[in-house]
C-alpha atoms as a PDB file:
ATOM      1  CA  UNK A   1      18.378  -7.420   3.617  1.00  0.00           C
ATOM      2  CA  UNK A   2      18.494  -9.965   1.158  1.00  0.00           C
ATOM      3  CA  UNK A   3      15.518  -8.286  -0.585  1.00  0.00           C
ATOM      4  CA  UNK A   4      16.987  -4.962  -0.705  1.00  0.00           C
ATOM      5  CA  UNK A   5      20.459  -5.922  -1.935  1.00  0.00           C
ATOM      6  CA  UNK A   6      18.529  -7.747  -4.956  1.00  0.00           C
ATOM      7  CA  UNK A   7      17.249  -4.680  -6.103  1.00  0.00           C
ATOM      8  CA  UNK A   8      20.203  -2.864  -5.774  1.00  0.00           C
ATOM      9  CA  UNK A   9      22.070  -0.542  -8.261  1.00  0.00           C
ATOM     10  CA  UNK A  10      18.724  -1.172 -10.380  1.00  0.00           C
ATOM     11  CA  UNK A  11      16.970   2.472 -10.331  1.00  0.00           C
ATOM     12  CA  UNK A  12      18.132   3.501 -13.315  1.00  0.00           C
ATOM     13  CA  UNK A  13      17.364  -0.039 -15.242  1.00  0.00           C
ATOM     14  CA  UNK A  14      13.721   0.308 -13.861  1.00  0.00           C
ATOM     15  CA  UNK A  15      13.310   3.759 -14.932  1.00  0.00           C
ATOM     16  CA  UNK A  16      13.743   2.353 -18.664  1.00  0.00           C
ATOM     17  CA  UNK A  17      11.286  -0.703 -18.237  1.00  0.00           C
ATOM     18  CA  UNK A  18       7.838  -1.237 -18.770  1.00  0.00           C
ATOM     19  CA  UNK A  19       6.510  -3.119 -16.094  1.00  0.00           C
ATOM     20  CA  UNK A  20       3.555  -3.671 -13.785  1.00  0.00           C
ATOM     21  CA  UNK A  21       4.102  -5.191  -9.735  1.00  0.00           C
ATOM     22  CA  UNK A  22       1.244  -6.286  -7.962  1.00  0.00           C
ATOM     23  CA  UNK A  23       2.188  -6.178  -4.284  1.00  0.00           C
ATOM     24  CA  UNK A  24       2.562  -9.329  -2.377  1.00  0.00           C
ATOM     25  CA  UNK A  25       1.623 -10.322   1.011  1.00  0.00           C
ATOM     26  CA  UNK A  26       5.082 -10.599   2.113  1.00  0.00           C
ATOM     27  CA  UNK A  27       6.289  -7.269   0.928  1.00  0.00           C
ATOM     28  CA  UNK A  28       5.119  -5.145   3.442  1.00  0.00           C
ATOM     29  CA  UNK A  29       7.031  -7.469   5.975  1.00  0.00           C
ATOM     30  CA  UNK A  30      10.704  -6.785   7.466  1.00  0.00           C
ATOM     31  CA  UNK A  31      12.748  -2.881   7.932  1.00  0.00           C
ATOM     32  CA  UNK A  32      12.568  -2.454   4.274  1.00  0.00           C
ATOM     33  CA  UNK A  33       9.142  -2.678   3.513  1.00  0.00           C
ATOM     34  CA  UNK A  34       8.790   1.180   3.380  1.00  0.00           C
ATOM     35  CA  UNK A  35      11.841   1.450   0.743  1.00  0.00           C
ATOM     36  CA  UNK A  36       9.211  -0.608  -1.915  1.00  0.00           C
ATOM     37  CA  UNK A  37       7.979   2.836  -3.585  1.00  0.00           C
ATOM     38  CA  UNK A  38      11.577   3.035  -4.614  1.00  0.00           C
ATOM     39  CA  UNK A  39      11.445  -0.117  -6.926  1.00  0.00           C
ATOM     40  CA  UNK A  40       7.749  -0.600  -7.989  1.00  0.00           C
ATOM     41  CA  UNK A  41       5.056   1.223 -10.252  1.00  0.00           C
ATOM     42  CA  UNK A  42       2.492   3.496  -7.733  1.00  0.00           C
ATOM     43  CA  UNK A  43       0.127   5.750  -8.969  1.00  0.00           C
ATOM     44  CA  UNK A  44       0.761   8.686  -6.888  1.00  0.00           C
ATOM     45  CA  UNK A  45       1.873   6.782  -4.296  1.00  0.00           C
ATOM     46  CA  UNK A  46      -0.736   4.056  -4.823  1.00  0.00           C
ATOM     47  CA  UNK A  47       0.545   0.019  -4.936  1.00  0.00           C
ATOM     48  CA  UNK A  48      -2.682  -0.259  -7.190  1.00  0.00           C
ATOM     49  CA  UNK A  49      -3.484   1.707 -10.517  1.00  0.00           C
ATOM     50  CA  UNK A  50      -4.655   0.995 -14.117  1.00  0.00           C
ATOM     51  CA  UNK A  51      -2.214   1.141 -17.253  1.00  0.00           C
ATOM     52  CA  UNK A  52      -2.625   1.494 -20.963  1.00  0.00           C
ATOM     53  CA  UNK A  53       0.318   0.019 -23.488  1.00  0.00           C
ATOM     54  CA  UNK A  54      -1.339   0.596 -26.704  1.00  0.00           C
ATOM     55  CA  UNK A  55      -4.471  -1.892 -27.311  1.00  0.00           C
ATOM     56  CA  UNK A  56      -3.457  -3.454 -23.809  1.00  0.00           C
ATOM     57  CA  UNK A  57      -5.562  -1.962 -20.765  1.00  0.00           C
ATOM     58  CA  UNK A  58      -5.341  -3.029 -17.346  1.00  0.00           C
ATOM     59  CA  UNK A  59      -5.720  -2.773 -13.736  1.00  0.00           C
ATOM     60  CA  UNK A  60      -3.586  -3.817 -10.723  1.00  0.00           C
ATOM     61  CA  UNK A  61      -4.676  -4.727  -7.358  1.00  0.00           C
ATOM     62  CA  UNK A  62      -3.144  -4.857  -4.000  1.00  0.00           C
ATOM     63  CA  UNK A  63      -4.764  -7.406  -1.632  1.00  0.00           C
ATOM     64  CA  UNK A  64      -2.585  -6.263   1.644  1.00  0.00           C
ATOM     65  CA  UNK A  65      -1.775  -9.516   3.908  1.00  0.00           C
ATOM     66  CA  UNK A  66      -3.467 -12.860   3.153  1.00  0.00           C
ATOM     67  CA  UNK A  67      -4.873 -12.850   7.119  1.00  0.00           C
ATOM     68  CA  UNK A  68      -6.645 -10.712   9.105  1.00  0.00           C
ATOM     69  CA  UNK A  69      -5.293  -7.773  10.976  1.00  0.00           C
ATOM     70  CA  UNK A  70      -5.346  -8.826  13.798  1.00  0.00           C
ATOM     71  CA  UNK A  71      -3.435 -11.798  13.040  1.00  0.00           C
ATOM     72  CA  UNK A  72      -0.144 -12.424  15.876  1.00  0.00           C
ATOM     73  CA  UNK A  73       2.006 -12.892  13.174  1.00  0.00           C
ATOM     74  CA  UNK A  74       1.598  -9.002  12.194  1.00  0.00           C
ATOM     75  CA  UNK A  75       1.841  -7.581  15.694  1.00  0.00           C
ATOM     76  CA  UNK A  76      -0.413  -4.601  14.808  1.00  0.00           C
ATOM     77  CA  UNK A  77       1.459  -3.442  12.477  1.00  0.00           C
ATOM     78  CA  UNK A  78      -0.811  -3.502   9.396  1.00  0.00           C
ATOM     79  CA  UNK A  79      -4.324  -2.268   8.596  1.00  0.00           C
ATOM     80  CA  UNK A  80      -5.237  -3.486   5.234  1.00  0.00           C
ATOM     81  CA  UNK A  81      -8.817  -3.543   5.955  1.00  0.00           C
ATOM     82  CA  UNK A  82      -9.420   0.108   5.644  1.00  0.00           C
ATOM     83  CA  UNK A  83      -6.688   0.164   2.703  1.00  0.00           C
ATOM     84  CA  UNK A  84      -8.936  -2.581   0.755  1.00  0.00           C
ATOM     85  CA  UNK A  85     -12.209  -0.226   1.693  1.00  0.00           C
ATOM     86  CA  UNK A  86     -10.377   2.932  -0.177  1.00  0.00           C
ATOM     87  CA  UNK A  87      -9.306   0.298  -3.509  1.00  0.00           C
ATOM     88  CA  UNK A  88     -13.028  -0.449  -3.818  1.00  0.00           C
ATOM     89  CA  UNK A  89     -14.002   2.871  -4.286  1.00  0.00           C
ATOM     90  CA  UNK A  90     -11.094   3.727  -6.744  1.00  0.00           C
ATOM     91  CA  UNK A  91     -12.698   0.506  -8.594  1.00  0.00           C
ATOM     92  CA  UNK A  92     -16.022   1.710  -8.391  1.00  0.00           C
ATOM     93  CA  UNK A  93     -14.519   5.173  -9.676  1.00  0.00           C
ATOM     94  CA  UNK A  94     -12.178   3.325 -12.909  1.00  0.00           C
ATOM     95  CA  UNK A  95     -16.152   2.264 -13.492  1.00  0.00           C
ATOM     96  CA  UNK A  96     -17.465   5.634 -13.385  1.00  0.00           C
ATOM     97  CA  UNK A  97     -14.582   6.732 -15.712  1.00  0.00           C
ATOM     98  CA  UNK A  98     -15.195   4.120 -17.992  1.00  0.00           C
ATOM     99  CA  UNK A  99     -14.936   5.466 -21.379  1.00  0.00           C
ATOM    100  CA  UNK A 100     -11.522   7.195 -20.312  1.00  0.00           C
ATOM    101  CA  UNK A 101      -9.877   3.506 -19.040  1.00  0.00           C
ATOM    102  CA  UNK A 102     -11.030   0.147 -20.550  1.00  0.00           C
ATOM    103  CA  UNK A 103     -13.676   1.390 -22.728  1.00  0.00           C
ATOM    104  CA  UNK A 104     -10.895   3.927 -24.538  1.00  0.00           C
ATOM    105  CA  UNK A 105     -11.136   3.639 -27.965  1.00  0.00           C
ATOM    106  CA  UNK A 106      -8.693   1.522 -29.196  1.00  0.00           C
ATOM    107  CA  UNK A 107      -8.735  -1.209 -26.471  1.00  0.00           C
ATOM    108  CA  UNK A 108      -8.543  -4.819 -27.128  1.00  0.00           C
ATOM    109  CA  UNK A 109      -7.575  -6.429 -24.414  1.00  0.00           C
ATOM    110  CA  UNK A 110      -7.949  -5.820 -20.508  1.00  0.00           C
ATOM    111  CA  UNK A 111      -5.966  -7.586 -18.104  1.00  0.00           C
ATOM    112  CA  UNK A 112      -6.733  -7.687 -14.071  1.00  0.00           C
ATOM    113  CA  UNK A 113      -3.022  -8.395 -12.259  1.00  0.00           C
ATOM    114  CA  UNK A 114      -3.509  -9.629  -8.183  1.00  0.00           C
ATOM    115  CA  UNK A 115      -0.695 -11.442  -6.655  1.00  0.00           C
ATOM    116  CA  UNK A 116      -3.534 -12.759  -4.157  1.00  0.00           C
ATOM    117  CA  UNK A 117      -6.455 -14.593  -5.887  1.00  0.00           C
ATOM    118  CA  UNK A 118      -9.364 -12.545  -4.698  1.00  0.00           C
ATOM    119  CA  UNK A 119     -12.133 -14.912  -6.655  1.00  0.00           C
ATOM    120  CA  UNK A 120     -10.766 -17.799  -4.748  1.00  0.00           C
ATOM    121  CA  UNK A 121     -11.914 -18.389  -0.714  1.00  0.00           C
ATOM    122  CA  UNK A 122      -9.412 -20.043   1.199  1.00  0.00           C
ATOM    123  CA  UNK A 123      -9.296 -22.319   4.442  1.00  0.00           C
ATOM    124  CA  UNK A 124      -9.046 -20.382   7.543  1.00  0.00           C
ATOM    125  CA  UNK A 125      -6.735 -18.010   8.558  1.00  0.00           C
ATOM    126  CA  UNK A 126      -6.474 -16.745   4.669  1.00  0.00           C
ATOM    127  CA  UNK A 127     -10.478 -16.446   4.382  1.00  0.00           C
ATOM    128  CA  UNK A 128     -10.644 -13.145   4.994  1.00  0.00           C
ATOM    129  CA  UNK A 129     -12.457 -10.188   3.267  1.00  0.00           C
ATOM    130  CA  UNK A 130     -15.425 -12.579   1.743  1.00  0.00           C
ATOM    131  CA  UNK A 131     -17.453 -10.153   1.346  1.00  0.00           C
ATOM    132  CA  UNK A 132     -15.485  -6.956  -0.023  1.00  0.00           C
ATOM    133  CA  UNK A 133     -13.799  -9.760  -2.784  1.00  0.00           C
ATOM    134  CA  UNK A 134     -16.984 -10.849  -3.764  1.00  0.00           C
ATOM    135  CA  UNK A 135     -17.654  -7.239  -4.267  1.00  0.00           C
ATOM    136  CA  UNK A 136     -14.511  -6.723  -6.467  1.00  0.00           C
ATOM    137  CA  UNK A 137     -15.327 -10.049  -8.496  1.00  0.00           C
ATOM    138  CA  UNK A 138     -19.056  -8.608  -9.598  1.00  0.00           C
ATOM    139  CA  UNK A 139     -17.744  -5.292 -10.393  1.00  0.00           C
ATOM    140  CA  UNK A 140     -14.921  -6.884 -12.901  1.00  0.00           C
ATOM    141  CA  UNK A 141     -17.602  -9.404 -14.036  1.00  0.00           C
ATOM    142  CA  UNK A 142     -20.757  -6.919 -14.514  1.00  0.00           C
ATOM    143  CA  UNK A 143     -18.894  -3.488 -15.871  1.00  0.00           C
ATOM    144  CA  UNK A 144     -14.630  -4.221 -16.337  1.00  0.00           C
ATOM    145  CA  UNK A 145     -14.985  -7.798 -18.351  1.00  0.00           C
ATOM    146  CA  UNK A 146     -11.465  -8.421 -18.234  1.00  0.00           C
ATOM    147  CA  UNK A 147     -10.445 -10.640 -21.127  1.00  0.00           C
ATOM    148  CA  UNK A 148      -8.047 -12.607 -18.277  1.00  0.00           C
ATOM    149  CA  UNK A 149      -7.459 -12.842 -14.511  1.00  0.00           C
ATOM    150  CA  UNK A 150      -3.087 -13.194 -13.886  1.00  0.00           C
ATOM    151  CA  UNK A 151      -2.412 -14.371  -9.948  1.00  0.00           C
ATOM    152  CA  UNK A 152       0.719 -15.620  -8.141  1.00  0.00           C
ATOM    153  CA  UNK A 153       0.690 -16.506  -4.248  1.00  0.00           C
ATOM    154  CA  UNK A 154      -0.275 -20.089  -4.563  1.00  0.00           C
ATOM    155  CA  UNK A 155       3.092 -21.309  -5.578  1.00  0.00           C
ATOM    156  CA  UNK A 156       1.649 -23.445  -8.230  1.00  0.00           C
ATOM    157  CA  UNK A 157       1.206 -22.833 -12.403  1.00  0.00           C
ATOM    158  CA  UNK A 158      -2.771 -23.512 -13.260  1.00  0.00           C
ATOM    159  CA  UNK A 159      -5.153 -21.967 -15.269  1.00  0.00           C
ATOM    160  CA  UNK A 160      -8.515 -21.729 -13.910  1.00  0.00           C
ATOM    161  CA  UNK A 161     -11.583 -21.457 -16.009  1.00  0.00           C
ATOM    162  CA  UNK A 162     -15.130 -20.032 -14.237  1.00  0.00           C
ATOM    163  CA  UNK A 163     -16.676 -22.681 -12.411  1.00  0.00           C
ATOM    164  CA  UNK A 164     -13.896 -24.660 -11.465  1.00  0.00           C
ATOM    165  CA  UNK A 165     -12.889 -25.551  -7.993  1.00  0.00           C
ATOM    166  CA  UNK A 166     -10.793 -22.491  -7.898  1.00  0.00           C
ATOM    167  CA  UNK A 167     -13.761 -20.072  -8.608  1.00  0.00           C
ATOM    168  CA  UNK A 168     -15.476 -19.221  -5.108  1.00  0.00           C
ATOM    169  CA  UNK A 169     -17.170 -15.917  -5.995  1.00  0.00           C
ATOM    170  CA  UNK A 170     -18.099 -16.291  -9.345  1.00  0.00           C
ATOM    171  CA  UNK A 171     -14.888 -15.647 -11.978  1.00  0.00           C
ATOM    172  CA  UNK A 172     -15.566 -13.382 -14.969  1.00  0.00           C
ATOM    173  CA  UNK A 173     -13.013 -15.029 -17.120  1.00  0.00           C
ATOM    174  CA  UNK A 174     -10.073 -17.284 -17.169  1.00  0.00           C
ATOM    175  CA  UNK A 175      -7.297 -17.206 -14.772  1.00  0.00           C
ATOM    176  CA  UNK A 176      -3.984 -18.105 -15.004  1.00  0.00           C
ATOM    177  CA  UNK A 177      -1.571 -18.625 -11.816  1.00  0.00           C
ATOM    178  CA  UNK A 178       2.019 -18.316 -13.059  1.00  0.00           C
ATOM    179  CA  UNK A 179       4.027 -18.696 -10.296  1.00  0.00           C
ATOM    180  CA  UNK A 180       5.718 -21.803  -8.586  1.00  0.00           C
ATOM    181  CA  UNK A 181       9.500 -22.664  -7.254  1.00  0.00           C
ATOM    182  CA  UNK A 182      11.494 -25.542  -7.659  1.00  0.00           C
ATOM    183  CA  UNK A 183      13.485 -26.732  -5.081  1.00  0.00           C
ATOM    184  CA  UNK A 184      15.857 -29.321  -6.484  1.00  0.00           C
ATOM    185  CA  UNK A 185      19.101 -29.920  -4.096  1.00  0.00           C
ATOM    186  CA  UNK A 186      21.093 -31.833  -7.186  1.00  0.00           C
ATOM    187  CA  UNK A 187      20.279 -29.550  -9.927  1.00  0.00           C
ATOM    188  CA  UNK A 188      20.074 -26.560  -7.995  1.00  0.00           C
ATOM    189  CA  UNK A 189      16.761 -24.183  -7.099  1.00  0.00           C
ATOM    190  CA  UNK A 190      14.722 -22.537  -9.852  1.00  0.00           C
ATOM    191  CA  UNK A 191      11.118 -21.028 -10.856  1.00  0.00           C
ATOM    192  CA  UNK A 192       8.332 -21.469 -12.753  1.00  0.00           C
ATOM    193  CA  UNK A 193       6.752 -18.490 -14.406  1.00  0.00           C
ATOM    194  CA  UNK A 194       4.137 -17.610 -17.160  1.00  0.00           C
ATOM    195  CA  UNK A 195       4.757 -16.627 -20.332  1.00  0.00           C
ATOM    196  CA  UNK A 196       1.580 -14.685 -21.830  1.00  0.00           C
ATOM    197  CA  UNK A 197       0.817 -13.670 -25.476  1.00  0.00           C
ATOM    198  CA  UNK A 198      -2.236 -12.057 -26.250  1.00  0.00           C
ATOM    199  CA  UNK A 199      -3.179 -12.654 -29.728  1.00  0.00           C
ATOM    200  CA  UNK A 200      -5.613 -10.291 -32.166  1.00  0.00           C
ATOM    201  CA  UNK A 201      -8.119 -13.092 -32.242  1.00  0.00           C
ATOM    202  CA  UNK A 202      -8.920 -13.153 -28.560  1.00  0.00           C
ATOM    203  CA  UNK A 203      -7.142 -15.527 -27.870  1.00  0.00           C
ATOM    204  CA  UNK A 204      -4.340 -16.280 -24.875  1.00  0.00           C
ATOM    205  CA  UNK A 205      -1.297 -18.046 -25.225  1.00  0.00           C
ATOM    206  CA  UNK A 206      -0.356 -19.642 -21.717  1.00  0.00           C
ATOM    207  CA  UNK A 207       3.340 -21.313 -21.916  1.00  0.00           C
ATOM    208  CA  UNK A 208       4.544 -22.248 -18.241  1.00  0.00           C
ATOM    209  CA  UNK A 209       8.677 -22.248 -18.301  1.00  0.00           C
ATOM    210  CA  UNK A 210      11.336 -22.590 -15.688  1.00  0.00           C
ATOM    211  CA  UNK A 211      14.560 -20.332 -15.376  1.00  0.00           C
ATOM    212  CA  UNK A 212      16.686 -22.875 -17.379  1.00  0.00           C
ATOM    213  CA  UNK A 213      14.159 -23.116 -20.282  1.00  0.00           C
ATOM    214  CA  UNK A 214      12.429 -25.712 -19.656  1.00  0.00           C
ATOM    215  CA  UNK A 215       8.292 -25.886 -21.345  1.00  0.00           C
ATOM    216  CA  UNK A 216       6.100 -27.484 -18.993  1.00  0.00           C
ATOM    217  CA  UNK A 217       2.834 -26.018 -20.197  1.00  0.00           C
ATOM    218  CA  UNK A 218       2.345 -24.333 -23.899  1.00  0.00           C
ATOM    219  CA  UNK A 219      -1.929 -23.771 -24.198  1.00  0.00           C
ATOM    220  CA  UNK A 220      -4.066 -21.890 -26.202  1.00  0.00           C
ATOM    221  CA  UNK A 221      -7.126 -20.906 -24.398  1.00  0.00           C
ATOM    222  CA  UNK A 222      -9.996 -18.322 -25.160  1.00  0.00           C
END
């Protein structure tokens, strides 16, 4: 409910926006789980897609749940196993159309957008779908070469460069998670985010703020 009312009134605000959603694990939770096509980008119906805004290319993913299946907490209600199967073939088909997505003329920067970290294994229950991530990491790493990995999920603001503790399967660039609340009884809740600048040289300008303003972070990184 409270999820719903948030968004409400907002359809015709959205409509006017530029903006990309990556799906999170908790959104296809609760009665109005089905009314998300309503409020976020699909392609066709589809929670993941690519996008072009001018030199800017990218690709958003939808990881499903962060457990398996079968997990008690779902009671059968999901089956993001077989939805992750189909969203490696559309990857392996953005490959195929390469020269008509991020090798268009006139790209110069490619982004990958996954509210789940998919390069990252976790401790049991969230290790799931080893296999079909480390998939998804080589084909980003060997054909996409995104220019920057952007994640949310693990409540925290890092960036994570390729062989760090982070990196499980292998990343093929820098990532940045941009996504952390505050909880602060006296001064009242808040959230972190991430500020992102791409810049002509190649270069990434990370800057980690809070609702009220507030610069924790403010890096340049390649």
């Amino acid at each position: 409910i409270q999820w719903n009312a948030m968004f409400e009134g907002m359809e015709g605000i959205i409509e006017h926006l530029p903006y990309m959603m990556s799906c999170g694990n908790h959104d296809t939770r609760g009665i109005y789980a089905e009314a998300l096509e309503r409020y976020c980008p699909t392609a066709n119906g589809r929670s993941y897609y690519t996008f072009r805004m001018g030199s800017l290319w990218g690709i958003v993913l939808d990881c499903g749940e962060d457990k398996r299946d079968t997990n008690n907490e779902y009671g059968g209600t999901i089956c993001f196993h077989p939805f992750r199967l189909c969203e490696t073939e559309y990857i392996q088909q953005i490959i195929e159309n390469a020269e008509r997505e991020y090798a268009a003329d006139g790209v110069t920067h490619k982004l990958v957008i996954s509210h789940i970290p998919f390069t990252h294994i976790n401790e049991f229950p969230f290790d799931i779908e080893q296999e079909l991530y480390a998939e998804w990491t080589q084909l980003m790493r060997d054909y996409i070469k995104p220019d920057l990995l952007l994640y949310g999920h693990y409540h925290t603001t890092e960036i994570v460069r390729p062989g760090d503790h982070f990196d499980s399967h292998g990343q093929p660039c820098n990532a940045v998670i941009g996504s952390k609340p505050i909880f602060d009884k006296e001064n009242g809740n808040g959230f972190i985010g991430c500020a992102l600048t791409l810049m002509e040289n190649g270069k990434k300008r990370v800057v980690f703020n809070d609702n009220k303003g507030v610069i924790y972070t403010d890096e340049v990184i390649d």
